[in-house]
C-alpha atoms as a PDB file:
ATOM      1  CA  UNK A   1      82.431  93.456  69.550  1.00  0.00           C
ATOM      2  CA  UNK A   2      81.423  91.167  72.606  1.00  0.00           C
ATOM      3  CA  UNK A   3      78.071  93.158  72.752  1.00  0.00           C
ATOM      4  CA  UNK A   4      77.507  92.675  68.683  1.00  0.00           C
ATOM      5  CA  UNK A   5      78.136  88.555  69.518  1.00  0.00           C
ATOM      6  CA  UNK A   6      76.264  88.514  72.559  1.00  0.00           C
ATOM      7  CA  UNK A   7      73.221  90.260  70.814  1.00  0.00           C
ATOM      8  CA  UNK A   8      73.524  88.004  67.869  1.00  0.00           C
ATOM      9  CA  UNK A   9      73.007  85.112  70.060  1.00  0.00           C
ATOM     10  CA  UNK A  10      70.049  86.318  71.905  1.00  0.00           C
ATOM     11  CA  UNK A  11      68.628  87.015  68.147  1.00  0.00           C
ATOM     12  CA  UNK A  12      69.843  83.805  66.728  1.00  0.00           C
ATOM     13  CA  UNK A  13      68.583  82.321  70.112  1.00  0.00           C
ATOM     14  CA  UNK A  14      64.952  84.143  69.787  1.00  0.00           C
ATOM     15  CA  UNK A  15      64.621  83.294  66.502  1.00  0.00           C
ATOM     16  CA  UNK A  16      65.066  79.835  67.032  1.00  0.00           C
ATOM     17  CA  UNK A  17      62.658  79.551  69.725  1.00  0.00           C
ATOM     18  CA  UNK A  18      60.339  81.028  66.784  1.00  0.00           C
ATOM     19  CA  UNK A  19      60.884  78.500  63.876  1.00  0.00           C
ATOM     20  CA  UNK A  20      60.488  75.830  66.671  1.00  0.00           C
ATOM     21  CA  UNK A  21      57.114  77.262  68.108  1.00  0.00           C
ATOM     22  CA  UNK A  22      56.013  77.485  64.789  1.00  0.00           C
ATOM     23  CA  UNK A  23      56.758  73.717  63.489  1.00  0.00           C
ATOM     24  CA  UNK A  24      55.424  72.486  66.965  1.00  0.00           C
ATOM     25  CA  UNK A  25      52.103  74.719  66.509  1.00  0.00           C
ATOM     26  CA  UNK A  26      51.710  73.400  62.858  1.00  0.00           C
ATOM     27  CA  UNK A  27      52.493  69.868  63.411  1.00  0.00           C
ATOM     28  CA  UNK A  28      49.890  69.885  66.274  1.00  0.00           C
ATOM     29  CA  UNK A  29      47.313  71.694  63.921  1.00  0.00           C
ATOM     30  CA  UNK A  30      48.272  69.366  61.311  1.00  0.00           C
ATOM     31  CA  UNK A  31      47.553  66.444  63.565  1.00  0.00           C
ATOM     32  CA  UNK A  32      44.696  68.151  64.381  1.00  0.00           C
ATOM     33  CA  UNK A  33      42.831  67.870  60.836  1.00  0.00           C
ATOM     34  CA  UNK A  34      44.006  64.709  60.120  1.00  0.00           C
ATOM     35  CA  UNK A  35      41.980  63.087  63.566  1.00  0.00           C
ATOM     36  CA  UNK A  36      39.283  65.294  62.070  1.00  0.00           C
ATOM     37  CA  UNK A  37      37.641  63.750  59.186  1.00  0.00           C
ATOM     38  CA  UNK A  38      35.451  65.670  56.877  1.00  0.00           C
ATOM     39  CA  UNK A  39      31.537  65.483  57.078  1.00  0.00           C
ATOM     40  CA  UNK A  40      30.424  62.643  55.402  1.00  0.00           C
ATOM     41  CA  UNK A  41      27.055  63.333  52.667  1.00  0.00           C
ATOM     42  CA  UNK A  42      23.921  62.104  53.491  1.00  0.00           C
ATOM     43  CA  UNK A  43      20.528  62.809  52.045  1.00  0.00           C
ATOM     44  CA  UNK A  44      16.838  62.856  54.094  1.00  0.00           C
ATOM     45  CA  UNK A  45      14.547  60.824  51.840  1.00  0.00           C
ATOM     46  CA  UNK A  46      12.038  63.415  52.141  1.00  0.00           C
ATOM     47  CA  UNK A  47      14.206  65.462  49.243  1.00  0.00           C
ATOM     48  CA  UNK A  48      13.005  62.716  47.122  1.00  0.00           C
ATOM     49  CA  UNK A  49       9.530  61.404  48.718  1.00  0.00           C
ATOM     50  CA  UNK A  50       7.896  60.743  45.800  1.00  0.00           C
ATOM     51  CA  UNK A  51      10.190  59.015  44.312  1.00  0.00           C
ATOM     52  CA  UNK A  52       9.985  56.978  47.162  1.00  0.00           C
ATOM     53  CA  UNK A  53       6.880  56.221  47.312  1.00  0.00           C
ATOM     54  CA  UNK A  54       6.758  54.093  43.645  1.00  0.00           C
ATOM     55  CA  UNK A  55      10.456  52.141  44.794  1.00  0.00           C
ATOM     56  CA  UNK A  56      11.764  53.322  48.382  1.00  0.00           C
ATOM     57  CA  UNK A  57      14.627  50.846  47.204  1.00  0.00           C
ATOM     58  CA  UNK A  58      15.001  51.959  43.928  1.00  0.00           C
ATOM     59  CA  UNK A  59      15.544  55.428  45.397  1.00  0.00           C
ATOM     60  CA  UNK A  60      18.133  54.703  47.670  1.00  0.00           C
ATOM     61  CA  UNK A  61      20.673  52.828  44.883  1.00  0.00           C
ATOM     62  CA  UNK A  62      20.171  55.655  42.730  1.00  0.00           C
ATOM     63  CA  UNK A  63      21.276  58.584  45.688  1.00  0.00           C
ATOM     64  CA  UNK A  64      23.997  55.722  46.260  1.00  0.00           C
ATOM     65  CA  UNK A  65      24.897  56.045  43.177  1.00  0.00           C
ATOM     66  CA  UNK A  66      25.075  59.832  43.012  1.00  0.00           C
ATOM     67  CA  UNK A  67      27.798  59.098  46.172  1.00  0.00           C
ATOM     68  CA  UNK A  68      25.968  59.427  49.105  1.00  0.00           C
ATOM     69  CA  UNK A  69      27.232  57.882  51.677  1.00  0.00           C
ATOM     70  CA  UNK A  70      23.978  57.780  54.703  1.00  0.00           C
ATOM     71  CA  UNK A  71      20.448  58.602  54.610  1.00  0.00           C
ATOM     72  CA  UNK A  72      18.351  59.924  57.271  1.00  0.00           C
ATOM     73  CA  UNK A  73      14.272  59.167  57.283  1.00  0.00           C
ATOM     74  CA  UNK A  74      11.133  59.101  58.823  1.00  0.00           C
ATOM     75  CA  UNK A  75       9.101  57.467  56.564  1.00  0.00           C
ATOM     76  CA  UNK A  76       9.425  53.651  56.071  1.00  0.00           C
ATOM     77  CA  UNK A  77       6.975  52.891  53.143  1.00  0.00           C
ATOM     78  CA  UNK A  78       5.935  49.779  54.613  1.00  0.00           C
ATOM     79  CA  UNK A  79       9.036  48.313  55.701  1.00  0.00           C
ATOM     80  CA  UNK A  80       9.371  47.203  59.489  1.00  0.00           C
ATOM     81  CA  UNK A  81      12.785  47.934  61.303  1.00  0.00           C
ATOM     82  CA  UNK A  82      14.293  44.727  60.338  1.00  0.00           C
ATOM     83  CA  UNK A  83      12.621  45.620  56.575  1.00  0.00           C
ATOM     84  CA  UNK A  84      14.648  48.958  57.064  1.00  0.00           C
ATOM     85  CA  UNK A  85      17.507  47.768  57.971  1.00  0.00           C
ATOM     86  CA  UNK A  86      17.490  45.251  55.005  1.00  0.00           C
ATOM     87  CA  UNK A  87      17.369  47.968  52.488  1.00  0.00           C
ATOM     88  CA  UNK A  88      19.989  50.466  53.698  1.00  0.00           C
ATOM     89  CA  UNK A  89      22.023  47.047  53.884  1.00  0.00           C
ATOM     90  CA  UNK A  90      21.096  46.359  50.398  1.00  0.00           C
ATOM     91  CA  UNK A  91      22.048  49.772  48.803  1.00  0.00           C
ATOM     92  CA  UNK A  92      25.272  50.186  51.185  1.00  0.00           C
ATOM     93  CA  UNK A  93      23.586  52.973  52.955  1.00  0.00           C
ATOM     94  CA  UNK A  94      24.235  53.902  56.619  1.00  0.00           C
ATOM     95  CA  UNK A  95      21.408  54.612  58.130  1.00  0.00           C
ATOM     96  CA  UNK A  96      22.444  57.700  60.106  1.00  0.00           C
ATOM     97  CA  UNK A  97      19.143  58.939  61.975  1.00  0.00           C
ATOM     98  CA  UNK A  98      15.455  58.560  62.227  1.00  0.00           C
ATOM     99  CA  UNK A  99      13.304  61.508  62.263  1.00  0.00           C
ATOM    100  CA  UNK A 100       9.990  61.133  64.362  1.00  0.00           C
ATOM    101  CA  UNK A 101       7.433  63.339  65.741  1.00  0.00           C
ATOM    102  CA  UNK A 102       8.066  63.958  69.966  1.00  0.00           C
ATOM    103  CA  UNK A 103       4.880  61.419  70.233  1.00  0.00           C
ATOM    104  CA  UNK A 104       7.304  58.770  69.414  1.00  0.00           C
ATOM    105  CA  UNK A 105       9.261  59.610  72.477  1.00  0.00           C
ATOM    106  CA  UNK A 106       6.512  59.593  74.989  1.00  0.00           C
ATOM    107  CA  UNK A 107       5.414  56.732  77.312  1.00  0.00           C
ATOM    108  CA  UNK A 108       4.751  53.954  76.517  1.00  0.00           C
ATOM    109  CA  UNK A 109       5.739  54.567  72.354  1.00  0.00           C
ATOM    110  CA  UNK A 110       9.497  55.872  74.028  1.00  0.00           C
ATOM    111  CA  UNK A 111       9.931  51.827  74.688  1.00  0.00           C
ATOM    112  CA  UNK A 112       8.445  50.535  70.898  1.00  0.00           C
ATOM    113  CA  UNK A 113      10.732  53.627  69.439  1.00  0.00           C
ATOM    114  CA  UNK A 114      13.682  51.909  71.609  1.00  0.00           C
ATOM    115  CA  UNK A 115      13.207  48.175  70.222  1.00  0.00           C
ATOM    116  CA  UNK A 116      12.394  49.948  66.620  1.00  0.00           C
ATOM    117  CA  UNK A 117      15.884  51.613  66.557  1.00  0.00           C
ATOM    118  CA  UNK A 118      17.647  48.348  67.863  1.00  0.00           C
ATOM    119  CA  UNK A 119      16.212  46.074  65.070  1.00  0.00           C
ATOM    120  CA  UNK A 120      16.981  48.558  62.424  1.00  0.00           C
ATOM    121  CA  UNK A 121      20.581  49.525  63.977  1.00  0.00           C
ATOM    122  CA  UNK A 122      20.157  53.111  64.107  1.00  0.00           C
ATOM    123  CA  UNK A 123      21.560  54.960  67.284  1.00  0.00           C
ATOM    124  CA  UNK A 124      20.079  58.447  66.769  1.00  0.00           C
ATOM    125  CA  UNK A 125      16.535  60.405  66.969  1.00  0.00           C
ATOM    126  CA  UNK A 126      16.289  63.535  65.298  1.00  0.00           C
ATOM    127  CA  UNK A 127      12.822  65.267  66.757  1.00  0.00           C
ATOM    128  CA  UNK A 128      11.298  67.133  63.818  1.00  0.00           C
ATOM    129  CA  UNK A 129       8.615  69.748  63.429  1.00  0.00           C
ATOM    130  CA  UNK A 130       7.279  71.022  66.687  1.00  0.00           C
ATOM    131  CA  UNK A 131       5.406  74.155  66.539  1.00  0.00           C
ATOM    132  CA  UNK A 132       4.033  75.533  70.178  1.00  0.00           C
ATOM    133  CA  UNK A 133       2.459  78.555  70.997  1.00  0.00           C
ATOM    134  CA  UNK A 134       4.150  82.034  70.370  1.00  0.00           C
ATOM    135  CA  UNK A 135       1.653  82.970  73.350  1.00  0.00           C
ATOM    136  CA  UNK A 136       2.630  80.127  75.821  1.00  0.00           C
ATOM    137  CA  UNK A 137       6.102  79.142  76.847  1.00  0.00           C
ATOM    138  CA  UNK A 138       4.572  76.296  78.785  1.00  0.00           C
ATOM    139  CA  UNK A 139       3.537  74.207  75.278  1.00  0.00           C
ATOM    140  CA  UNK A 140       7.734  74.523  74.634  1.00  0.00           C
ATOM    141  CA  UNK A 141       8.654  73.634  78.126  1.00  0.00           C
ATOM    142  CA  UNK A 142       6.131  70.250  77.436  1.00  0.00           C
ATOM    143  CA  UNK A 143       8.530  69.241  74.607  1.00  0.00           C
ATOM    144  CA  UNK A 144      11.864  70.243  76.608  1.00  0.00           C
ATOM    145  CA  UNK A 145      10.198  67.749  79.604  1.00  0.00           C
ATOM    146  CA  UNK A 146       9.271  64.797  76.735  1.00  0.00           C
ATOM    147  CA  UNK A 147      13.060  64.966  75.024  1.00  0.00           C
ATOM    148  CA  UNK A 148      15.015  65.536  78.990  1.00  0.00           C
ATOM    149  CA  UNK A 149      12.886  62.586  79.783  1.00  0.00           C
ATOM    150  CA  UNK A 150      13.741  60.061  76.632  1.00  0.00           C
ATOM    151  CA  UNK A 151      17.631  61.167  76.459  1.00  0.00           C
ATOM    152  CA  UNK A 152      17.858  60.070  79.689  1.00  0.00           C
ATOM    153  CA  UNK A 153      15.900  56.766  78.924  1.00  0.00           C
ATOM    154  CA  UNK A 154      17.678  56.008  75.076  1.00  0.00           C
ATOM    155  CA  UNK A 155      21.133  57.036  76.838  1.00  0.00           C
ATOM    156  CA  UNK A 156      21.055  53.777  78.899  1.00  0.00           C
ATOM    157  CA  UNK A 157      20.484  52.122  75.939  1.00  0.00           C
ATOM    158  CA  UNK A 158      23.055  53.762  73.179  1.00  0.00           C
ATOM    159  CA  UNK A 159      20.951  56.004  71.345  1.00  0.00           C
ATOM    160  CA  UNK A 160      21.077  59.498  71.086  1.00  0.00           C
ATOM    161  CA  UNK A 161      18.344  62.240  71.029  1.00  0.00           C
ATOM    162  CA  UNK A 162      18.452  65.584  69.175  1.00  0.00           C
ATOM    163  CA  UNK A 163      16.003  68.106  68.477  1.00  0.00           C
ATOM    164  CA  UNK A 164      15.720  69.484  64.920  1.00  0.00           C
ATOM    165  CA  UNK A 165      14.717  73.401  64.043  1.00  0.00           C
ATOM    166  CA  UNK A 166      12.668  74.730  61.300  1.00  0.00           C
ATOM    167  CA  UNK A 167      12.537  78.499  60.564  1.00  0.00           C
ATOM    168  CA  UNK A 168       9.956  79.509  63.405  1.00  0.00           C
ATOM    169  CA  UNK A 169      12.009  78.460  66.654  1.00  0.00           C
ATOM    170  CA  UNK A 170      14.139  81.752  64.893  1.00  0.00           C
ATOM    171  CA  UNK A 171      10.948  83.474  64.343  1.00  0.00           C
ATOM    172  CA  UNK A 172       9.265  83.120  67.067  1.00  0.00           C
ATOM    173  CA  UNK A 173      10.609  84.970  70.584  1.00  0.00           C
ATOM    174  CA  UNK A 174       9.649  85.141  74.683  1.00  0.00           C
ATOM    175  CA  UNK A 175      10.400  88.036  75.839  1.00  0.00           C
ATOM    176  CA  UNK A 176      12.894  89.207  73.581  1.00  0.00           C
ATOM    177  CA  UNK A 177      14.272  86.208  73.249  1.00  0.00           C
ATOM    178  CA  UNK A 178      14.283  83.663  70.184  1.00  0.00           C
ATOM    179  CA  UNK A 179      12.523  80.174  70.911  1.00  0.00           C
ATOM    180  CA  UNK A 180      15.459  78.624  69.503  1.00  0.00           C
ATOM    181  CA  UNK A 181      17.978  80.403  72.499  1.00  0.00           C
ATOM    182  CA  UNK A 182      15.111  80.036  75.226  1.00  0.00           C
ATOM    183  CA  UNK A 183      15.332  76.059  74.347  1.00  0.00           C
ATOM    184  CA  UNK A 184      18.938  76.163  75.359  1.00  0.00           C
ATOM    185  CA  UNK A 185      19.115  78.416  78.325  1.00  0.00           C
ATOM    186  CA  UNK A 186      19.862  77.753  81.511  1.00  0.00           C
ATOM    187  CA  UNK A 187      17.954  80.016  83.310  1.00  0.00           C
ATOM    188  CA  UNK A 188      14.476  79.904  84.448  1.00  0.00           C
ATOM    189  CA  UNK A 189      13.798  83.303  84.785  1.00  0.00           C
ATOM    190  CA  UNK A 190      10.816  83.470  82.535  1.00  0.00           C
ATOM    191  CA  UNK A 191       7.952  83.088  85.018  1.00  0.00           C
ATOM    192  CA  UNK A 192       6.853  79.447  84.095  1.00  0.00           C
ATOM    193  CA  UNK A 193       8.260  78.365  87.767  1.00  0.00           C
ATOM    194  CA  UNK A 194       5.337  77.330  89.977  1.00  0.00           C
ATOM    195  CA  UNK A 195       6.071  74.327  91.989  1.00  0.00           C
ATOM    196  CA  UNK A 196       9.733  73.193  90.068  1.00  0.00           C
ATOM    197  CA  UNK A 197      11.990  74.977  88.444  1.00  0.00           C
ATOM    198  CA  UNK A 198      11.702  74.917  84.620  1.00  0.00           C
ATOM    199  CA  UNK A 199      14.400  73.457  82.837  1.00  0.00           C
ATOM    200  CA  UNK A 200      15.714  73.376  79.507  1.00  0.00           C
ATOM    201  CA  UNK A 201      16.887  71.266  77.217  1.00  0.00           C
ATOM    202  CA  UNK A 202      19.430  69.026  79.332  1.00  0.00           C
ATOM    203  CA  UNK A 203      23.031  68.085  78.302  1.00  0.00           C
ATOM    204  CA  UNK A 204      22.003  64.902  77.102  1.00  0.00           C
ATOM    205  CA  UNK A 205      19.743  66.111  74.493  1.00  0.00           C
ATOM    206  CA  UNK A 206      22.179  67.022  71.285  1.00  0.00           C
ATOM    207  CA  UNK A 207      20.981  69.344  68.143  1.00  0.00           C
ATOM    208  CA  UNK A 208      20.296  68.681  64.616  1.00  0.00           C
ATOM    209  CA  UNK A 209      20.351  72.082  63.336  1.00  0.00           C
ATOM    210  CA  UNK A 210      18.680  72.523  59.918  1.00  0.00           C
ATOM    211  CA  UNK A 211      21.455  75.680  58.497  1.00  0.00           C
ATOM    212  CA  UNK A 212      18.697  76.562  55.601  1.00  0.00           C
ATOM    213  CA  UNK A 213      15.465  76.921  58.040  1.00  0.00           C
ATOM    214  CA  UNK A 214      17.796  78.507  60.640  1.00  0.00           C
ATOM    215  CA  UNK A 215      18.522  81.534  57.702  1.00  0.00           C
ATOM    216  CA  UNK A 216      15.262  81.171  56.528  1.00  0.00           C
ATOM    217  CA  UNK A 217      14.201  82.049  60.596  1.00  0.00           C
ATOM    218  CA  UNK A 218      17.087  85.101  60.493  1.00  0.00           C
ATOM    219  CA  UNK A 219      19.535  83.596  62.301  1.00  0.00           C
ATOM    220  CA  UNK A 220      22.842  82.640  61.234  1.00  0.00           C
ATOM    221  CA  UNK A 221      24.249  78.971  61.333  1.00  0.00           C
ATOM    222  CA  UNK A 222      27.994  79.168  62.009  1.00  0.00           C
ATOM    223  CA  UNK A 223      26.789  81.945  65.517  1.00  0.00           C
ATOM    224  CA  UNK A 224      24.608  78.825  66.106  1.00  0.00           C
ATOM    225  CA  UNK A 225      27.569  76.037  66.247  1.00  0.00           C
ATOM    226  CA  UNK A 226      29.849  78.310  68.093  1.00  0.00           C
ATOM    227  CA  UNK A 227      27.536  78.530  70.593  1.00  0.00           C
ATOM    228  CA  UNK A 228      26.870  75.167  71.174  1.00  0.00           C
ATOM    229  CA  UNK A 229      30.041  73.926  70.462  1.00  0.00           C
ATOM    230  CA  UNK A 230      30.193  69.571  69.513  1.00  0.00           C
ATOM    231  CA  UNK A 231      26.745  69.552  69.773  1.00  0.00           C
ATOM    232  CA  UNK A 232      25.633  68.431  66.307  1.00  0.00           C
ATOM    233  CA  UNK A 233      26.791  64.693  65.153  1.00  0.00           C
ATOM    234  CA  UNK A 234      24.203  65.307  62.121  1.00  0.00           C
ATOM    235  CA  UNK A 235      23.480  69.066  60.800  1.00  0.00           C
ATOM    236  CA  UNK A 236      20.742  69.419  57.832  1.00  0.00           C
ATOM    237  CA  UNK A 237      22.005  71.765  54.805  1.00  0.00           C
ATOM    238  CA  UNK A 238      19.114  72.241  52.885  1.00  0.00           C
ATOM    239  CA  UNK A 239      18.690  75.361  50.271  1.00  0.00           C
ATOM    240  CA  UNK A 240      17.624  78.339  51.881  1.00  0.00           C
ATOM    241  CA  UNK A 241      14.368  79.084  49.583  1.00  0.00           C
ATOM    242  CA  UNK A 242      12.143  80.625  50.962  1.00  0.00           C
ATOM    243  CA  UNK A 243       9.674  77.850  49.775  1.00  0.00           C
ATOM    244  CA  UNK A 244       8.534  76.044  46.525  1.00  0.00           C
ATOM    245  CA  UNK A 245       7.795  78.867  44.675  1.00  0.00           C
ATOM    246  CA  UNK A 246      10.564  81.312  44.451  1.00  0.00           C
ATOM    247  CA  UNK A 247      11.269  83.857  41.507  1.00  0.00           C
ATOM    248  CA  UNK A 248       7.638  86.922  40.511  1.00  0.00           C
ATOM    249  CA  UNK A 249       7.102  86.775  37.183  1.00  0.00           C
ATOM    250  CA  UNK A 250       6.090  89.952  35.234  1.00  0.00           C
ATOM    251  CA  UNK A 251       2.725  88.764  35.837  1.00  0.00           C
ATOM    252  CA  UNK A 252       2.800  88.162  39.576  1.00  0.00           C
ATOM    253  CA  UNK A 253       3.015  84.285  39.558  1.00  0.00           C
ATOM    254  CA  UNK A 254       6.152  82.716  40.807  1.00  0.00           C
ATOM    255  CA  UNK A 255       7.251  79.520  38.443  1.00  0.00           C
ATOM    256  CA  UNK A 256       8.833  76.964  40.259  1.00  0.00           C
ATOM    257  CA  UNK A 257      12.320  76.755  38.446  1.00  0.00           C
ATOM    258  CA  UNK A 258      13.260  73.467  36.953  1.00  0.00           C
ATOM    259  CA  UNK A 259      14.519  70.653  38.830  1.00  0.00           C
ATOM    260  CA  UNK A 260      18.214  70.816  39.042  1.00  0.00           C
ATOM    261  CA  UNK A 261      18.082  74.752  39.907  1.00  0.00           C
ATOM    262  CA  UNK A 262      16.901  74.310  43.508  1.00  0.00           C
ATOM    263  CA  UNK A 263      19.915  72.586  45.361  1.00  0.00           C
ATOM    264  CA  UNK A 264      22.079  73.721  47.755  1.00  0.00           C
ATOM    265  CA  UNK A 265      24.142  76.275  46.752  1.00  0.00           C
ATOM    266  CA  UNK A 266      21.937  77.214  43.516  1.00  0.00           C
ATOM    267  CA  UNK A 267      21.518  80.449  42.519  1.00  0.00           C
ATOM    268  CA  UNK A 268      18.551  81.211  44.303  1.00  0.00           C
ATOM    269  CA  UNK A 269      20.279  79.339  47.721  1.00  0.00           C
ATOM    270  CA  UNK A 270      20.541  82.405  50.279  1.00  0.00           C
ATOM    271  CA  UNK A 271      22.566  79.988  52.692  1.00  0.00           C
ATOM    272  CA  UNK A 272      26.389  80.964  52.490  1.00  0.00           C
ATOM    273  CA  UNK A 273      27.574  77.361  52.728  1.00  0.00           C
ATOM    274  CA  UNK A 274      31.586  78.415  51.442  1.00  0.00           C
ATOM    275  CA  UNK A 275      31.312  80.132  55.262  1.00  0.00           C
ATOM    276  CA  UNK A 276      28.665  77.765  56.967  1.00  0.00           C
ATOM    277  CA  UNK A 277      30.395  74.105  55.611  1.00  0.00           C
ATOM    278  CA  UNK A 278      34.074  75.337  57.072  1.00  0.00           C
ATOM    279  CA  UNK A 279      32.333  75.999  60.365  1.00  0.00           C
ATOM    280  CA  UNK A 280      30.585  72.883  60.494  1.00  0.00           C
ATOM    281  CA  UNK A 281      33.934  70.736  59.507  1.00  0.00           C
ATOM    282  CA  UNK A 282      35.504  72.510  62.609  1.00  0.00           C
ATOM    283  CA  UNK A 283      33.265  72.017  64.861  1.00  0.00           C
ATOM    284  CA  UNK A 284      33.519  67.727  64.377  1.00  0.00           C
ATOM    285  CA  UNK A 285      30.462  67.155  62.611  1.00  0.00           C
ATOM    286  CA  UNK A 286      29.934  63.829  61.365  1.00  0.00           C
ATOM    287  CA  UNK A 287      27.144  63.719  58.687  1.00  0.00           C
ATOM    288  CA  UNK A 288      25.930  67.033  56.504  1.00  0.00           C
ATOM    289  CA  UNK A 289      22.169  65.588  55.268  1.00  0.00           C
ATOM    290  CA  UNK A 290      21.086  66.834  52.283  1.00  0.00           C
ATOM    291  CA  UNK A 291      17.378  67.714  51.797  1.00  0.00           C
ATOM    292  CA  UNK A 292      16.520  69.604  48.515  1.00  0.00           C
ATOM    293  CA  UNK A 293      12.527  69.883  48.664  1.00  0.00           C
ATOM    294  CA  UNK A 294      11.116  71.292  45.789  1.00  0.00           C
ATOM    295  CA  UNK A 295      11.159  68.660  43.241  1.00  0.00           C
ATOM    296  CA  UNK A 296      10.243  65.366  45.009  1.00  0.00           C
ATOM    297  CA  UNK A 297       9.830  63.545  41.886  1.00  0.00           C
ATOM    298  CA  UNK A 298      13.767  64.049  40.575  1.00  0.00           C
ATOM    299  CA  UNK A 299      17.347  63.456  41.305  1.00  0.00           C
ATOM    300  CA  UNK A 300      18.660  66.291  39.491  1.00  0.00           C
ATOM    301  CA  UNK A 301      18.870  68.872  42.922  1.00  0.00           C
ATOM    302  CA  UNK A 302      20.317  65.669  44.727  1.00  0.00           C
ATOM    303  CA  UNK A 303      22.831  65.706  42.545  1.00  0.00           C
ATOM    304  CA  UNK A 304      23.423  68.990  42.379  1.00  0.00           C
ATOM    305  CA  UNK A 305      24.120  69.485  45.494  1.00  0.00           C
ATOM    306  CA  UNK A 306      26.315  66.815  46.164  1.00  0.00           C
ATOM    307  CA  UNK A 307      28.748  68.067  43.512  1.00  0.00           C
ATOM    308  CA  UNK A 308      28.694  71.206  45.034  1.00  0.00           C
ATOM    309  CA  UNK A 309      29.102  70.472  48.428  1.00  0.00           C
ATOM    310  CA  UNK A 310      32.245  68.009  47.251  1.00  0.00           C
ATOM    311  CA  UNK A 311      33.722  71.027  46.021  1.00  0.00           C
ATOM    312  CA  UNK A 312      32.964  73.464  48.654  1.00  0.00           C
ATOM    313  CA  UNK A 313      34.651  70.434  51.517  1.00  0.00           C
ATOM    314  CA  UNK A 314      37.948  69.692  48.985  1.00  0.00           C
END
């Protein structure tokens, strides 16, 4: 009887120590989410760049009245920084990033890209659409010098630098290896040493990783965020295409299908955003841009995807 009692106890005793491990885990997990807030919804005006040419304004109430919350651009359609800044101001648009070309971040245009992103109160630089040589590493090391070089520079002065993929830094590989990972590798074992050693990308220069190129390129997005962990404030989710014209006809030529049908998460989307958006919510990011761009002239994919992606981040 003393054995059955002491026994019980250590049962009672275990199981207590369970239920309380438990509560603690969950209330810290729980805690956890809550100091986590979802992705907010942006959109990059090129999704809608003709529109945007006739009333750049215009534009921007309408995707604020879809719900969007930021936008992201590189084109200013005439508008100075302080211009800029007037309009996202006007619509209740944050203006989340600029995306320029790595000339902008060069001397002496690194110091006019400074004062531009000061008057029109943006703090981040996503560097778009740089396409070396699949022959030379030493074009790609060029851009890893230029964006090591401005991080450093804008970091002094509160702004932040990433560097945005498109399909071919998955495409494209050195020595086995794709031109996205080379970017972010430490080593230097690649023969490009000659006088220095050859870094990459440094620790101040953060990612913008565009999930649709990156599965257009054969890679896989959520592989991509786990391992560079915190690393992407702003992440583009743009429909995984394959391009403008998508579906053979009978006879060969490929329609474009009508605006509204070419969104993210559309039927024709190849991007697996239920498992990508759940990846990118845990990892902290703070803006998912949307950038729809086969029908420049509509709204209707805009809005698509923004009710989709609502539903996919309740």
């Amino acid at each position: 009887m003393k054995l059955w009692k002491y026994g019980n106890g250590r049962v009672l005793k275990a199981l207590g120590v369970c239920i309380f491990s438990y509560l603690l885990t969950f209330t810290f997990s729980h805690c956890a989410a809550q100091a986590a807030p979802a992705p907010r919804l942006a959109f990059q005006v090129y999704a809608v760049r003709d529109m945007c040419e006739r009333d750049f304004v215009g534009t921007l109430k309408a995707a604020r009245a879809i719900g969007f919350e930021g936008v992201e651009t590189g084109r200013f359609y005439g508008l100075d920084a302080k211009g800029l800044k007037a309009a996202c101001d006007e619509t209740g648009l944050e203006l989340v990033a600029l995306q320029l070309y790595p000339h902008n971040l060069t001397e002496p245009q690194l110091a006019e890209t400074i004062k531009f992103c000061k008057e029109c109160g943006c703090n981040r630089v996503n560097v778009a659409w740089y396409k070396g040589s699949k022959e030379n590493p030493n074009d790609w090391q060029l851009l890893v010098n230029v964006l090591n070089h401005a991080a450093e520079v804008c970091a002094k002065e509160g702004i932040y630098i990433a560097y945005h993929n498109h399909d071919h830094e998955f495409r494209m590989k050195f020595g086995g290896k794709r031109i996205w990972d080379w970017l972010w590798s430490k080593d230097d074992g690649d023969g490009l040493r000659q006088v220095t050693a050859t870094p990459r990308f440094s620790d101040l220069v953060l990612q913008e990783l565009d999930c649709g190129n990156c599965v257009l390129g054969g890679g896989d997005p959520v592989q991509c965020i786990v391992a560079h962990p915190h690393r992407n404030p702003t992440v583009h989710v743009m429909p995984a295409l394959g391009g403008p014209r998508l579906v053979a006809a009978e006879d060969g030529t490929k329609p474009v299908p009508p605006a509204g049908q070419c969104g993210v998460g559309s039927a024709r989307d190849m991007a697996d955003w239920r498992r990508i958006v759940p990846a990118l919510e845990a990892d902290g990011v703070q803006w998912l841009v949307v950038k729809p761009t086969v029908h420049p002239g509509s709204l209707e994919d805009l809005k698509a995807s923004y009710s989709y992606l609502k539903g996919v981040l309740e």
